[in-house]
N, C-alpha and C. Protein backbone atom coordinates (compact mmCIF):
# COMPACT_ATOMS: atom_id res chain seq x y z
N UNK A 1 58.56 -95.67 -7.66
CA UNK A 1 57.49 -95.57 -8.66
C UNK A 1 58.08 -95.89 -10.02
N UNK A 2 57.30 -97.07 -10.74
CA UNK A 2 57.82 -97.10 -12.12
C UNK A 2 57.62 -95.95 -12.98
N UNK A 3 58.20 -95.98 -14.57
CA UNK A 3 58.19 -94.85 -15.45
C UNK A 3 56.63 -94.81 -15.92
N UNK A 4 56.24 -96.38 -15.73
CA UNK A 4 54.48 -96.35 -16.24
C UNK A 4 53.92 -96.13 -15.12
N UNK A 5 54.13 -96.12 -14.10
CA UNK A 5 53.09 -95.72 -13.05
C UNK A 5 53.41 -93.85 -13.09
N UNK A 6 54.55 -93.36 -13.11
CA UNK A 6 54.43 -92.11 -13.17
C UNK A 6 54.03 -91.44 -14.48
N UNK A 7 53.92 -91.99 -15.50
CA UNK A 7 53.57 -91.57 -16.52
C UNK A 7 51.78 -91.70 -16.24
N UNK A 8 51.28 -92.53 -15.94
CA UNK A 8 49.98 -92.75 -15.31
C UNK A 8 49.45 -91.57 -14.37
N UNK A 9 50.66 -91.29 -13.24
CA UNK A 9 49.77 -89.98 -12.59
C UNK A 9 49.82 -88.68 -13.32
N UNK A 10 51.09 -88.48 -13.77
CA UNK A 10 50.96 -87.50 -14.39
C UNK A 10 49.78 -87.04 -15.81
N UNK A 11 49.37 -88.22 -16.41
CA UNK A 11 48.36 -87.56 -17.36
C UNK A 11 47.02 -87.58 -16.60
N UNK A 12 47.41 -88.51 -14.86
CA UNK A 12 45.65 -88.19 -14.72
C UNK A 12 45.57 -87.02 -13.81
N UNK A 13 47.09 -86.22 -13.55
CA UNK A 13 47.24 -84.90 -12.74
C UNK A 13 47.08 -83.73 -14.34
N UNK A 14 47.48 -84.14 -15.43
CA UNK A 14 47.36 -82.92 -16.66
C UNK A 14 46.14 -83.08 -17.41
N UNK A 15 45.52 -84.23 -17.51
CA UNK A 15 44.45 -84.61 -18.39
C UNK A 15 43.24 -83.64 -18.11
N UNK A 16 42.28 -83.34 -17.07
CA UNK A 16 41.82 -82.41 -16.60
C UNK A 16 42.43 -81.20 -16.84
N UNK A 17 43.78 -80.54 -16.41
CA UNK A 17 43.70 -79.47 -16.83
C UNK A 17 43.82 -79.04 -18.87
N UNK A 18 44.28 -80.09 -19.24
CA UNK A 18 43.74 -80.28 -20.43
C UNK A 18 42.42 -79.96 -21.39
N UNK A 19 41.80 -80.61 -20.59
CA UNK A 19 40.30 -80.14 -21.12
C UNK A 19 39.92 -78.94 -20.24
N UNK A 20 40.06 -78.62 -19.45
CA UNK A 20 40.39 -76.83 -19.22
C UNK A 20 40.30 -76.04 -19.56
N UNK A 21 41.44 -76.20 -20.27
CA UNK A 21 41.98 -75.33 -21.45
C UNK A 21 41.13 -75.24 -22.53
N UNK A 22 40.23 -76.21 -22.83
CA UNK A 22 39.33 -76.12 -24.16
C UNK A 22 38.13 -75.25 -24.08
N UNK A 23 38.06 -74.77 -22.28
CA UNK A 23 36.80 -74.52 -21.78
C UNK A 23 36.68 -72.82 -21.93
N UNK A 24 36.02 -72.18 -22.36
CA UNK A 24 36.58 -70.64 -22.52
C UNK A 24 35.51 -70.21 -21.47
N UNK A 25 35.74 -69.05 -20.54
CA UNK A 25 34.13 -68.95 -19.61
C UNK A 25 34.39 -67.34 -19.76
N UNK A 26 33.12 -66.73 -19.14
CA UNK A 26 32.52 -65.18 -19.15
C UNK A 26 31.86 -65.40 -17.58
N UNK A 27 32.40 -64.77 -16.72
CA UNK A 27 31.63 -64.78 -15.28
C UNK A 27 31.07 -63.29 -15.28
N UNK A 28 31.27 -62.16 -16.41
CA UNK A 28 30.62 -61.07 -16.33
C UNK A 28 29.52 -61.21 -17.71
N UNK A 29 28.88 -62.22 -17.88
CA UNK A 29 28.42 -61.73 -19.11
C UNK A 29 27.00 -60.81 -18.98
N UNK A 30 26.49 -60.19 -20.08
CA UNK A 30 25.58 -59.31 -20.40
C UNK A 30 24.26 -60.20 -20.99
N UNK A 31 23.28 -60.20 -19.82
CA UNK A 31 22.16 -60.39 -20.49
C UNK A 31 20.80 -59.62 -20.43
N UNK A 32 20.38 -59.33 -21.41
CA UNK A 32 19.28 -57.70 -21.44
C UNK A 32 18.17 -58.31 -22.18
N UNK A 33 17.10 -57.89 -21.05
CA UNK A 33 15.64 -58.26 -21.71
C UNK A 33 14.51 -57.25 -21.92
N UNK A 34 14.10 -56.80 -23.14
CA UNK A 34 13.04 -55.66 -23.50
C UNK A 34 11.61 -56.00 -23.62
N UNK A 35 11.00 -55.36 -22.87
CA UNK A 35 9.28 -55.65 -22.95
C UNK A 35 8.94 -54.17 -23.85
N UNK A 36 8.48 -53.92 -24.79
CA UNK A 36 7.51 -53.46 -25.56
C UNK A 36 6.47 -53.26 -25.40
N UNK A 37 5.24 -52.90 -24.27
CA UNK A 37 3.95 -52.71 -24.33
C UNK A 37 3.33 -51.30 -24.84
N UNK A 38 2.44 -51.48 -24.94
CA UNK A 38 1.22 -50.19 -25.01
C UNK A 38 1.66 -49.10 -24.22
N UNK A 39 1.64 -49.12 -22.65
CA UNK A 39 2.04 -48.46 -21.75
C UNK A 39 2.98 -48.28 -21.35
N UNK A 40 3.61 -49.23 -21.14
CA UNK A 40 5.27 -48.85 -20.82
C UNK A 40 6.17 -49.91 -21.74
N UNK A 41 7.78 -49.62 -22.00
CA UNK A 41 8.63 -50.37 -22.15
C UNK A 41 9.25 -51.01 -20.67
N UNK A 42 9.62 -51.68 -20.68
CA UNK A 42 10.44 -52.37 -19.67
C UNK A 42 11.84 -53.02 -20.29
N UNK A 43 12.74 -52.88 -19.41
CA UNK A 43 13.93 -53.48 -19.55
C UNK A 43 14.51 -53.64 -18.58
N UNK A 44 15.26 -54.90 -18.79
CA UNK A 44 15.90 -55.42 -17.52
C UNK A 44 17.69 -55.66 -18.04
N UNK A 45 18.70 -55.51 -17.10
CA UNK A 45 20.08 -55.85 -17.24
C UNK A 45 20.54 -56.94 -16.53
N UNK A 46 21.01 -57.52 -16.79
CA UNK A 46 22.08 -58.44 -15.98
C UNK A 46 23.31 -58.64 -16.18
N UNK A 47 24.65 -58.12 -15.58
CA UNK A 47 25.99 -58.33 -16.00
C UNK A 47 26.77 -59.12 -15.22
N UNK A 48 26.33 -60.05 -14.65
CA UNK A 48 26.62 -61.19 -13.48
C UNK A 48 26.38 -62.42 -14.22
N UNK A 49 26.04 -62.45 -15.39
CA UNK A 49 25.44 -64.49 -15.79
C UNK A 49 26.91 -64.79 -16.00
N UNK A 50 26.46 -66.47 -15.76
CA UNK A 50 28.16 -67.11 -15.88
C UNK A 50 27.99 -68.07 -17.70
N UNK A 51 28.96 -67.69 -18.35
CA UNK A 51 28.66 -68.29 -19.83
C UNK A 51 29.88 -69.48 -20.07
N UNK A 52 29.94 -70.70 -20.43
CA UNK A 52 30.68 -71.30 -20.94
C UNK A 52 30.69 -71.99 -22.62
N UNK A 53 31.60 -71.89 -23.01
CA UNK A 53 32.02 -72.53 -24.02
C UNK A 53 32.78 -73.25 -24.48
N UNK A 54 32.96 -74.98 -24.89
CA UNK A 54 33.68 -75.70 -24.64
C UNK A 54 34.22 -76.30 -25.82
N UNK A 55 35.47 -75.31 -26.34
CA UNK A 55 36.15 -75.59 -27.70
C UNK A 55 36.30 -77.05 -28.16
N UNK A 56 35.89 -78.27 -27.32
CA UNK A 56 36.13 -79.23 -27.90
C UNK A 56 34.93 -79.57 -28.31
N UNK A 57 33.90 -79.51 -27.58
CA UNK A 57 32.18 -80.43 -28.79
C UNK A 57 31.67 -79.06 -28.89
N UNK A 58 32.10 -78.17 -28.56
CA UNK A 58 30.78 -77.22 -29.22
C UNK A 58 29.52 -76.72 -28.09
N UNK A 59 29.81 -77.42 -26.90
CA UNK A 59 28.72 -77.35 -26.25
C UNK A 59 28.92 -76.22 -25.27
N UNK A 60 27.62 -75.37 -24.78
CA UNK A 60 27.48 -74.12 -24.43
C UNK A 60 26.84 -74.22 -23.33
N UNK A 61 26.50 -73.02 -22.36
CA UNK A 61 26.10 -73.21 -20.81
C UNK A 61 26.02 -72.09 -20.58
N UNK A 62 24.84 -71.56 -19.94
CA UNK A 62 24.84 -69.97 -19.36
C UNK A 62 23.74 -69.93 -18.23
N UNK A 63 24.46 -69.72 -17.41
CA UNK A 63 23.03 -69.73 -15.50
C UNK A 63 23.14 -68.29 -15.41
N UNK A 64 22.26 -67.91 -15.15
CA UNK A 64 22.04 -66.43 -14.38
C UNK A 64 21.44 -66.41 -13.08
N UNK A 65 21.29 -65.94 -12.07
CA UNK A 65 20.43 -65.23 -11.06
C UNK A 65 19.44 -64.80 -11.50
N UNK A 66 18.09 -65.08 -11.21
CA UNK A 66 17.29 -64.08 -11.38
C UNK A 66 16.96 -62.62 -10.61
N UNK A 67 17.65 -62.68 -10.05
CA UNK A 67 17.99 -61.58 -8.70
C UNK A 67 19.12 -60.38 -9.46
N UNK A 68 19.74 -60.62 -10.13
CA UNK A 68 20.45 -60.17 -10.84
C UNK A 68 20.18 -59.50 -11.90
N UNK A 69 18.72 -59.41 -12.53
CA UNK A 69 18.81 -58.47 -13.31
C UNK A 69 17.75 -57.22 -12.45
N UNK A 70 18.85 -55.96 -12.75
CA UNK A 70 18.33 -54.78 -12.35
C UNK A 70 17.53 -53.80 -13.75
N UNK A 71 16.21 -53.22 -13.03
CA UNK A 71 15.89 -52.12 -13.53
C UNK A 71 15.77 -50.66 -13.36
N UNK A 72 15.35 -49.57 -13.94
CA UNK A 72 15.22 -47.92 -13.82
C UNK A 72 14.74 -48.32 -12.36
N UNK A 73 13.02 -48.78 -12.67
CA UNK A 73 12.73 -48.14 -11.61
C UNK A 73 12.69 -49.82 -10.50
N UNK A 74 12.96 -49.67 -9.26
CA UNK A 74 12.77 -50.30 -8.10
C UNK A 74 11.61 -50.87 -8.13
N UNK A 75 10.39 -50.49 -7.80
CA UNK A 75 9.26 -50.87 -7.58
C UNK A 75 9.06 -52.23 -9.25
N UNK A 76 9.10 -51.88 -9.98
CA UNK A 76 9.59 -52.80 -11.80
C UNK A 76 10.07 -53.98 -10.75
N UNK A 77 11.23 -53.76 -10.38
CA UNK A 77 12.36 -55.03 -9.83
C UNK A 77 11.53 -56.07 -9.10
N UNK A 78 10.91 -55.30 -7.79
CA UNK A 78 10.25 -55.44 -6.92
C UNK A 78 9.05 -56.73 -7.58
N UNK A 79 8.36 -56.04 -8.36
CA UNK A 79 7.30 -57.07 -9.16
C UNK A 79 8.02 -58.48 -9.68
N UNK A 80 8.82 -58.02 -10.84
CA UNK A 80 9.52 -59.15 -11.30
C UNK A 80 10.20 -60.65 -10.85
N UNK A 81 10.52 -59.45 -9.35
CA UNK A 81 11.06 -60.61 -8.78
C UNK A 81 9.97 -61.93 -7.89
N UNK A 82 9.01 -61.11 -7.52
CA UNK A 82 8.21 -61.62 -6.38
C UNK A 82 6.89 -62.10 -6.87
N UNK A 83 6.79 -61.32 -8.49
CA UNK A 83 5.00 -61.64 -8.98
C UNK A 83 5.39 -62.31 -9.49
N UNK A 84 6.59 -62.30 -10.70
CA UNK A 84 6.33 -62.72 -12.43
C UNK A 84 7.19 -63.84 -12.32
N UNK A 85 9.12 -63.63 -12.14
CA UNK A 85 9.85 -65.41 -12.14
C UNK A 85 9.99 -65.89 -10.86
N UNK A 86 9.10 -65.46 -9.57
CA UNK A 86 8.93 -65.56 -8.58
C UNK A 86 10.69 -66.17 -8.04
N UNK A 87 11.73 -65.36 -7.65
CA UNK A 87 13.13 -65.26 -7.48
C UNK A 87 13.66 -66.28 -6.80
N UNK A 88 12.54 -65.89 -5.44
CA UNK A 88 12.63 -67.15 -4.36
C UNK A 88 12.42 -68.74 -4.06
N UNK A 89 11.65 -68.62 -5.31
CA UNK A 89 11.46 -70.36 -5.63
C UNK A 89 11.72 -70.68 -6.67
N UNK A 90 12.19 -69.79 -7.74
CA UNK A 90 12.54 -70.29 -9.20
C UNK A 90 14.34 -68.87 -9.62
N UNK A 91 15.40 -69.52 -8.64
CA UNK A 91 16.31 -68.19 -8.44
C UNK A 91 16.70 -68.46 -9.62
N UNK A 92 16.98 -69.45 -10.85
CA UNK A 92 17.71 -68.91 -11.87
C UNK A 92 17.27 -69.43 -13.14
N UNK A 93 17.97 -68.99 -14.12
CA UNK A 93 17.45 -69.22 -15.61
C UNK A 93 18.85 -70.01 -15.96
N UNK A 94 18.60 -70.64 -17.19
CA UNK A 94 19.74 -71.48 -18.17
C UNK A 94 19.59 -71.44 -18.91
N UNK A 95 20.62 -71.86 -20.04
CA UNK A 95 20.75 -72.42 -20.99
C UNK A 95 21.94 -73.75 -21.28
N UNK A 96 21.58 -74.50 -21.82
CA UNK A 96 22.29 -75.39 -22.38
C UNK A 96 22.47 -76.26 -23.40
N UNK A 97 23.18 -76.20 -24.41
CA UNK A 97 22.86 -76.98 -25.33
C UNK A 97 24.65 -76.84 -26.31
N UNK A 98 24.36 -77.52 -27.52
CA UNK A 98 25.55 -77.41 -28.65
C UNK A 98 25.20 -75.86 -29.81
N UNK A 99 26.37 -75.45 -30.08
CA UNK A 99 26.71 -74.71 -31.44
C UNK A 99 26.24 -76.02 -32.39
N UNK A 100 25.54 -76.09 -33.05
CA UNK A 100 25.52 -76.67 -34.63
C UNK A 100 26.89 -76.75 -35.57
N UNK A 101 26.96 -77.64 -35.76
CA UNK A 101 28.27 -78.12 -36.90
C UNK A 101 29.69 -77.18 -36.35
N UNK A 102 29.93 -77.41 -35.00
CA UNK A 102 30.85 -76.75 -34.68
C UNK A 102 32.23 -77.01 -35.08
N UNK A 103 32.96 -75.42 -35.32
CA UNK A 103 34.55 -76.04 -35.49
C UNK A 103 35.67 -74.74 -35.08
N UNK A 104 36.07 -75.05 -34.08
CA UNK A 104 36.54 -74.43 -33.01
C UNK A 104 37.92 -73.52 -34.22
N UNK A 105 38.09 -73.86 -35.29
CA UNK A 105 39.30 -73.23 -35.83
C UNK A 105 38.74 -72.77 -36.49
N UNK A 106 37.29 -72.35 -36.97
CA UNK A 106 36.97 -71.24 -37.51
C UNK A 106 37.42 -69.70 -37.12
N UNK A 107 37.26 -69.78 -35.48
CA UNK A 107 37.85 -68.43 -34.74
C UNK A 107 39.30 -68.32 -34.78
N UNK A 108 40.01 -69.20 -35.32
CA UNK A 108 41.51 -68.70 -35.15
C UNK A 108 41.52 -67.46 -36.31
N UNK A 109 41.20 -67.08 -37.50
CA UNK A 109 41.33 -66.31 -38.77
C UNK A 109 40.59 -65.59 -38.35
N UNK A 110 39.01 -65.70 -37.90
CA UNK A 110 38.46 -64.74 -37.86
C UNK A 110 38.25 -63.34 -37.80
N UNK A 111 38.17 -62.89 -39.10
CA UNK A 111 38.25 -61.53 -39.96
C UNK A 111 36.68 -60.31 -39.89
N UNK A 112 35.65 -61.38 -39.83
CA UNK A 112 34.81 -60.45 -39.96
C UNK A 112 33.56 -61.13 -38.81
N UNK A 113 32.41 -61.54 -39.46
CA UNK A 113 31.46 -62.32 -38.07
C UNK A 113 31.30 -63.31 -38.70
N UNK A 114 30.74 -64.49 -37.77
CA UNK A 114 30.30 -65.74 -38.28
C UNK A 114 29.17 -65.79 -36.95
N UNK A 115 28.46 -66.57 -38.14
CA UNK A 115 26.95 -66.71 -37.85
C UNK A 115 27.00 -68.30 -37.49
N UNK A 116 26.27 -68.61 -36.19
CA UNK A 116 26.54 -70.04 -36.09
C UNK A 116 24.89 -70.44 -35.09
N UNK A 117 24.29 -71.38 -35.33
CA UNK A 117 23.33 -71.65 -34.60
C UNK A 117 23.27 -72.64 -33.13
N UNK A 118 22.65 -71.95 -32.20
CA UNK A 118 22.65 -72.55 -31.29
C UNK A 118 21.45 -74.08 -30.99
N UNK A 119 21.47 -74.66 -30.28
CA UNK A 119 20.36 -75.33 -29.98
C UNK A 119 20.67 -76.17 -28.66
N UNK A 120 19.40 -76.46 -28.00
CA UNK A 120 19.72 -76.39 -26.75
C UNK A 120 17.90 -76.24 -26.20
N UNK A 121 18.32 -76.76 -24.60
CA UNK A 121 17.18 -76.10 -23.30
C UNK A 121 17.43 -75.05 -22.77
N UNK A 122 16.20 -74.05 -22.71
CA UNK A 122 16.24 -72.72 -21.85
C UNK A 122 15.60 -73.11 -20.89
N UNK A 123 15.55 -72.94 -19.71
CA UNK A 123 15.11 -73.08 -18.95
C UNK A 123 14.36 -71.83 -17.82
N UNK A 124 13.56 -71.36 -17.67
CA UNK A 124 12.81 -70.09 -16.66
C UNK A 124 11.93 -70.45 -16.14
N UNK A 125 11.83 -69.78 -14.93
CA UNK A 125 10.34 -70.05 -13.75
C UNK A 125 10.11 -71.89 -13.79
N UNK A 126 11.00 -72.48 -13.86
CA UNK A 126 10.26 -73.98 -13.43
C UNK A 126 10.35 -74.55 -15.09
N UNK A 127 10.20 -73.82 -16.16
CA UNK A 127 9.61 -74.45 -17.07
C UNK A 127 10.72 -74.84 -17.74
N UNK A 128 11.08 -75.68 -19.05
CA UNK A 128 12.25 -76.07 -19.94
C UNK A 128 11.67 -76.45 -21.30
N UNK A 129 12.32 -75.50 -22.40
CA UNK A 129 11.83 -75.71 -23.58
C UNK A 129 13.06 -75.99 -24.37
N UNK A 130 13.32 -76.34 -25.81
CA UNK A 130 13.59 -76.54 -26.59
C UNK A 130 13.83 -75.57 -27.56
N UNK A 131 15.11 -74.34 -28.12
CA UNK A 131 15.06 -73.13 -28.58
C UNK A 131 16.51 -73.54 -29.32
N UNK A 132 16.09 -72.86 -30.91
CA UNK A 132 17.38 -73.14 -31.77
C UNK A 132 17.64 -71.11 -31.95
N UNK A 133 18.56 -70.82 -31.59
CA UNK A 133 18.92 -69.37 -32.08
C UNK A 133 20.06 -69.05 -32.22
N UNK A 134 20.17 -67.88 -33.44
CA UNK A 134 21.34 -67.83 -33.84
C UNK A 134 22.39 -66.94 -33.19
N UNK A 135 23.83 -67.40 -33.04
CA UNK A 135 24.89 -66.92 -32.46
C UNK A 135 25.77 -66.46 -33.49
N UNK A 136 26.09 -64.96 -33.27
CA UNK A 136 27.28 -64.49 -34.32
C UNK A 136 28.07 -63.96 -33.48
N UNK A 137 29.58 -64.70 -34.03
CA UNK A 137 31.04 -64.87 -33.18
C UNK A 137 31.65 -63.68 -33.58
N UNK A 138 32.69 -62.85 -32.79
CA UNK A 138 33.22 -62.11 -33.69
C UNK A 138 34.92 -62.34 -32.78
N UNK A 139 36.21 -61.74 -33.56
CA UNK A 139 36.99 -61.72 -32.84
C UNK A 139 37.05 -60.49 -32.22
N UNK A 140 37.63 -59.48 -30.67
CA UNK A 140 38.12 -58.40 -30.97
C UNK A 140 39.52 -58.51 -30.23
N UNK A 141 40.81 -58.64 -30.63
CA UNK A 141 41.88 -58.77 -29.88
C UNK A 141 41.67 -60.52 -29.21
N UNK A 142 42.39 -60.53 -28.40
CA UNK A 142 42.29 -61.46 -27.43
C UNK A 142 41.06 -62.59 -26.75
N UNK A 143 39.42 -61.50 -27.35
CA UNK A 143 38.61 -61.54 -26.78
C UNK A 143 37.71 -62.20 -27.97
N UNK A 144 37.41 -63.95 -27.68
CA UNK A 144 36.01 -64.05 -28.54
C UNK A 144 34.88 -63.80 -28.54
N UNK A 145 33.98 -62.89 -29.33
CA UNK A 145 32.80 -62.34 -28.61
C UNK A 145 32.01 -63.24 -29.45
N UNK A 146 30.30 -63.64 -28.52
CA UNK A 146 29.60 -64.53 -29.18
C UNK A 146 27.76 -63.76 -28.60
N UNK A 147 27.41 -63.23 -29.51
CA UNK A 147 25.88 -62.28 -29.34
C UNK A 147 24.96 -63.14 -29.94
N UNK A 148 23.99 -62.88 -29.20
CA UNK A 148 22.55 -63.72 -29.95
C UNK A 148 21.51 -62.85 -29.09
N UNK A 149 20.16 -62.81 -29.96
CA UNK A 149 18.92 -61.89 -29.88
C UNK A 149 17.89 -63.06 -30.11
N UNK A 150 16.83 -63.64 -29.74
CA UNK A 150 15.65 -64.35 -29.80
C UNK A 150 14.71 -63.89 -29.22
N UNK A 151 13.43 -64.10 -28.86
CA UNK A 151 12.12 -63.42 -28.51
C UNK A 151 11.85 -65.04 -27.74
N UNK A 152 11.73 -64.33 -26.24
CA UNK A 152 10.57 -65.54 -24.91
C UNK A 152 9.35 -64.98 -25.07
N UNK A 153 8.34 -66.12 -25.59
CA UNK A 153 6.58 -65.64 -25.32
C UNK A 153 6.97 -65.84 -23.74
N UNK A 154 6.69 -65.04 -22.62
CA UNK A 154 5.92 -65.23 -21.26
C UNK A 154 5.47 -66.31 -21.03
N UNK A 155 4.47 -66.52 -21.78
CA UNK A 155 3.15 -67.86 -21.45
C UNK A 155 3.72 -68.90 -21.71
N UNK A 156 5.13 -69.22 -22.71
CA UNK A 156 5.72 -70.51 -22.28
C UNK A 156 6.52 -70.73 -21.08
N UNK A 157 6.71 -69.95 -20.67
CA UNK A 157 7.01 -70.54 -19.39
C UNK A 157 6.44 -70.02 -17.88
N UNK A 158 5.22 -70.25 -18.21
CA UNK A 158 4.06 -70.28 -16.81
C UNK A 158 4.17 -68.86 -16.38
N UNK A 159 4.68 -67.61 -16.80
CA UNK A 159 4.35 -66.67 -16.01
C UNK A 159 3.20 -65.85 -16.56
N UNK A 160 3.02 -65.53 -15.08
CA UNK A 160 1.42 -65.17 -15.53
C UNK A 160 1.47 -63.31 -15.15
N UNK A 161 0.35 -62.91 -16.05
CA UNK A 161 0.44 -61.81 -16.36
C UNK A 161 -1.04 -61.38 -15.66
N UNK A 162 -1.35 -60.36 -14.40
CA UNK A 162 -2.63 -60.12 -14.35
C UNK A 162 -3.22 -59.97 -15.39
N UNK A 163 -4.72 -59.78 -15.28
CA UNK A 163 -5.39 -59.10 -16.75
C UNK A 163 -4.97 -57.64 -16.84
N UNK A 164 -5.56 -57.01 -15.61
CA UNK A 164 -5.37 -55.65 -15.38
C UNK A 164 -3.99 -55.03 -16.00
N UNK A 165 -2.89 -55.64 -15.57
CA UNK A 165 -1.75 -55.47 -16.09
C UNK A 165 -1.09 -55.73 -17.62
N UNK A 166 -2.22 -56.46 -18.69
CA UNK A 166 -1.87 -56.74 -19.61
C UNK A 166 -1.41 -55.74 -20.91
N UNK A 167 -1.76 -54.92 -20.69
CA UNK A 167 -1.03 -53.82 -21.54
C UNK A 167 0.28 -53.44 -20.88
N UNK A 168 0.97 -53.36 -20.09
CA UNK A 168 2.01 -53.02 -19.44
C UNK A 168 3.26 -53.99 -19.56
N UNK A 169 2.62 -55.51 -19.94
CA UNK A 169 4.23 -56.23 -20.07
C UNK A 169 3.66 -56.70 -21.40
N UNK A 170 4.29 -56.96 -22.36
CA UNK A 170 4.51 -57.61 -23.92
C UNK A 170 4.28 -59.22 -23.61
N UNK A 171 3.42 -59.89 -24.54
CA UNK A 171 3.74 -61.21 -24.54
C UNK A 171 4.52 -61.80 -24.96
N UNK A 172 5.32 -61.45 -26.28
CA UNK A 172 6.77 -61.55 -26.02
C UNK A 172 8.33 -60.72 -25.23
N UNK A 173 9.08 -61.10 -25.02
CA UNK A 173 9.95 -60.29 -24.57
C UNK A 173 11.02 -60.58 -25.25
N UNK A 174 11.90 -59.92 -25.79
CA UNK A 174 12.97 -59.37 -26.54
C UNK A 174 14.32 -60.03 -25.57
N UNK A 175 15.37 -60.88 -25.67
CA UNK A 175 16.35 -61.54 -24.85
C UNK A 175 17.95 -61.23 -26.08
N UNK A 176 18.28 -60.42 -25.24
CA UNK A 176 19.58 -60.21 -26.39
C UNK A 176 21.04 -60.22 -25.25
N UNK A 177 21.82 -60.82 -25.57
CA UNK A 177 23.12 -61.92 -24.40
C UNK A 177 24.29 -61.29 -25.39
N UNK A 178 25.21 -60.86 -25.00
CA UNK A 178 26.47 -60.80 -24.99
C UNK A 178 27.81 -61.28 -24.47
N UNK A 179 28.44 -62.43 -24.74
CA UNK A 179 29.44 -63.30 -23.87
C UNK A 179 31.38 -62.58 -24.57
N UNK A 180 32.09 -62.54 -23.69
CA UNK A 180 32.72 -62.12 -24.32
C UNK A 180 34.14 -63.08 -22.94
N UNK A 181 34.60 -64.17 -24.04
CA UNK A 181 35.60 -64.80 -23.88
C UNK A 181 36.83 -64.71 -24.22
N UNK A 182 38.08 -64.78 -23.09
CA UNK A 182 39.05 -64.45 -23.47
C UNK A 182 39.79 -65.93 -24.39
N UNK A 183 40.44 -65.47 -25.45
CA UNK A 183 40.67 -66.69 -26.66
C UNK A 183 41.96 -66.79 -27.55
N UNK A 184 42.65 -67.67 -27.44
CA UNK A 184 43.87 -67.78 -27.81
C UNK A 184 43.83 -68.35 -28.93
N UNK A 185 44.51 -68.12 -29.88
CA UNK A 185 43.63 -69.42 -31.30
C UNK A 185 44.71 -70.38 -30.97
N UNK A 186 44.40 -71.04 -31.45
CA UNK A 186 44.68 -72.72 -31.70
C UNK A 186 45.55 -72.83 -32.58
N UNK A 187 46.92 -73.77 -32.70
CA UNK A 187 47.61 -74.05 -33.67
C UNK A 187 46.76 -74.26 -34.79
N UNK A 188 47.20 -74.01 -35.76
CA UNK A 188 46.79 -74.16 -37.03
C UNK A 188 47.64 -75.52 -37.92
């Protein structure tokens, strides 16, 4: 093997793990959704979504199960899963899109929070919209943490609410995500 042919495999055996390395992921992340009604609150957990973040463009990724988020009560679950994001034919939710004006060496210093906007497709029950919301980074140790809170109307994405039942779930619902990536800073 010549020095250019091995120099050839070797960056196309390191090049991949290269960009790898740029990739930061959360396979436990936290995503929690609050309904507000008249009659009852509802809330749901999920600590199973998979989150990525990709220190080189900025661009972001988060799938969940819809099976995966648990509530208090059983019979709640039971509905959610089978009436409202119907589990079995619509099993998961997304997101995908870029951080806005991203720059990956902001988090190396990082002292206090930074506020950074997301934008991107959400995707639930079948449907895919278009949602800009804001992400604030924080460092703690080792760990980059990245939180964001926005409000899903229901009715954009096709789930339907009996009448009877309309005091009991909120037409909006409350979506607040916690990702927490392990993060090395970057030469400076």
């Amino acid at each position: 093997m010549t020095y250019k042919n091995f120099t050839l495999a070797v960056f196309i055996f390191v090049a991949p793990c290269l960009l790898f390395a740029q990739r930061l992921m959360d396979t436990e992340s936290y995503i929690r959704f609050f309904s507000e009604a008249p009659l009852e609150d509802i809330e749901a957990i999920n600590e199973s979504a998979l989150s990525a973040l990709d220190l080189g463009s900025g661009r972001v990724a988060v799938s969940m199960k819809m099976k995966d988020f648990h509530f208090d009560k059983s019979l709640m679950e039971e509905h959610f899963n089978e009436n409202y994001v119907e589990s079995e034919k619509y099993p998961k939710a997304t997101f995908s899109g870029t951080i806005d004006a991203f720059d990956a060496s902001k988090f190396n210093n990082l002292t206090d929070s930074l506020v950074q906007m997301a934008s991107g497709k959400l995707t639930i029950h079948g449907v895919t919209h278009e949602i800009n919301v804001p992400v604030v980074f924080k460092r703690n140790g080792d760990k980059l943490i990245a939180q964001t809170e926005f409000l899903v109307r229901v009715e954009d994405y096709d789930i339907e609410v009996p009448t009877m039942l309309i005091k009991n779930i909120a037409e909006e619902v409350l979506v607040t995500s916690v990702f927490r990536f392990d993060y090395k800073p970057t030469d400076q």
